[in-house]
Protein backbone atom coordinates (compact mmCIF):
# COMPACT_ATOMS: atom_id res chain seq x y z
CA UNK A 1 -29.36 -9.44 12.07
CA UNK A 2 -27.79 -6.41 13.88
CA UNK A 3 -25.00 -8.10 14.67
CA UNK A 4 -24.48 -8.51 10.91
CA UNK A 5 -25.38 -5.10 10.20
CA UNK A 6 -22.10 -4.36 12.84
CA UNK A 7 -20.10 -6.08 10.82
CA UNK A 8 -20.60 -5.15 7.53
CA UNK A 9 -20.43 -1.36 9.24
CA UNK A 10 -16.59 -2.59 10.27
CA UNK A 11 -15.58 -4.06 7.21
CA UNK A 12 -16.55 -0.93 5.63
CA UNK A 13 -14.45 0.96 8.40
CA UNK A 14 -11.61 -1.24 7.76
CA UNK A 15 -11.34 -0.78 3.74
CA UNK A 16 -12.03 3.44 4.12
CA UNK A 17 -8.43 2.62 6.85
CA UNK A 18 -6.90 0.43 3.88
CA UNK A 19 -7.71 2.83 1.14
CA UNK A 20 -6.04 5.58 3.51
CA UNK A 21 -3.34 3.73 4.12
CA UNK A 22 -0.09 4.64 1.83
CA UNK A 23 3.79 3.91 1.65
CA UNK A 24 6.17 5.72 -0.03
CA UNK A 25 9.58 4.16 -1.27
CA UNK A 26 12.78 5.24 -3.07
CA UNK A 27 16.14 4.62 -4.38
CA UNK A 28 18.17 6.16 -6.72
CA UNK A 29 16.12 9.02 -6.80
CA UNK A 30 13.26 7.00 -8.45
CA UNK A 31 10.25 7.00 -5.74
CA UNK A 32 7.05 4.96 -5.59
CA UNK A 33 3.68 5.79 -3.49
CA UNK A 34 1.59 2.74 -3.27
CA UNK A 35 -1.96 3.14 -1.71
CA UNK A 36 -3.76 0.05 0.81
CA UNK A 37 -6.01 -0.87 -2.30
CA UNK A 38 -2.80 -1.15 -3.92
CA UNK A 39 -3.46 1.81 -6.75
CA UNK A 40 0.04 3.47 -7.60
CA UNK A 41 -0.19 7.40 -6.42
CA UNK A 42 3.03 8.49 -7.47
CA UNK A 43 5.70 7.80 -9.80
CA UNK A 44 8.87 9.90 -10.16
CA UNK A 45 11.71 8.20 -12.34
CA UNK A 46 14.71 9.82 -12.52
CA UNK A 47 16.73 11.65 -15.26
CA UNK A 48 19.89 10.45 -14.60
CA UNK A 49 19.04 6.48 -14.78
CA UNK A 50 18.75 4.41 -18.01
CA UNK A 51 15.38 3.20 -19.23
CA UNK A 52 16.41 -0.18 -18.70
CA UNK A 53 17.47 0.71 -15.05
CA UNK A 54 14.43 2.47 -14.19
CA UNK A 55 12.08 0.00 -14.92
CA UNK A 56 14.15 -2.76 -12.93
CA UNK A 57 13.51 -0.28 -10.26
CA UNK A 58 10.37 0.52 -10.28
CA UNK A 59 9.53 -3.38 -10.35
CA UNK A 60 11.94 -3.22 -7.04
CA UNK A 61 9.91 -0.91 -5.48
CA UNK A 62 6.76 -2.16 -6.30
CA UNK A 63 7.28 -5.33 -4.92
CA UNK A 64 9.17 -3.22 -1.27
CA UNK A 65 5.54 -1.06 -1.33
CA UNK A 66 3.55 -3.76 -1.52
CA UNK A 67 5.01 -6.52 1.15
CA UNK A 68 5.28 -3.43 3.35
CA UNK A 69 1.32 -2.82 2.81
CA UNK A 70 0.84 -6.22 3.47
CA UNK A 71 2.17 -6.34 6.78
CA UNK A 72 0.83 -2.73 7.59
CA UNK A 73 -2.43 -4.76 6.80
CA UNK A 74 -1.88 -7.75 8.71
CA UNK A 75 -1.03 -5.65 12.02
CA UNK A 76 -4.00 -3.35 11.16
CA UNK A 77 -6.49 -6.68 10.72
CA UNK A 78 -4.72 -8.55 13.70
CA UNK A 79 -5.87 -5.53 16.21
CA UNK A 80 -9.28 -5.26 14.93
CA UNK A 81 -10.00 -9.08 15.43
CA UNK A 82 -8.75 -7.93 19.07
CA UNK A 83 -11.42 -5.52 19.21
C-alpha cells in the first residue's frame, strides 16, 4: 500500500514538472509558447504576414512545439524510470 501511495506521490511530481515545462518557437516574427499539458500560452502573429500565411504558420509551429515537448517528455520520463 505505501509503495502505491509513493507512486501516485511521483506521478503527481511528474505532471506539476510537465505542466512547468514550456517551449517557445518562432519564425517570421510569428511566435508560439506551448506548455507540457500542451495548453497554448502565447500567441503573437505578425503584422506584416497575410492571414493565409499566418495561420500556415502557426499550424508549423504548433506541430515544432509539440514534437519538441514530446521528446522533452520522453527524456524527462526516461530518467525518472532511472530513479
Amino acid at each position: 500500500m505505501f509503495d502505491q501511495l509513493k507512486q501516485m506521490m511521483e506521478m503527481r511530481n511528474l505532471q506539476a514538472q510537465i505542466k512547468k515545462q514550456t517551449v517557445q518557437v518562432e519564425r517570421q516574427g510569428v511566435k508560439l509558447s506551448l506548455r507540457g499539458d500542451l495548453e497554448i500560452t502565447e500567441l503573437q502573429l505578425s503584422d506584416e504576414l497575410d492571414a493565409k500565411t499566418q495561420s500556415r504558420l502557426v499550424l508549423d509551429l504548433l506541430r515544432e512545439a509539440r514534437e519538441k515537448i514530446q521528446k522533452d517528455m520522453a527524456q524527462l520520463f526516461s530518467s525518472q524510470m532511472k530513479s
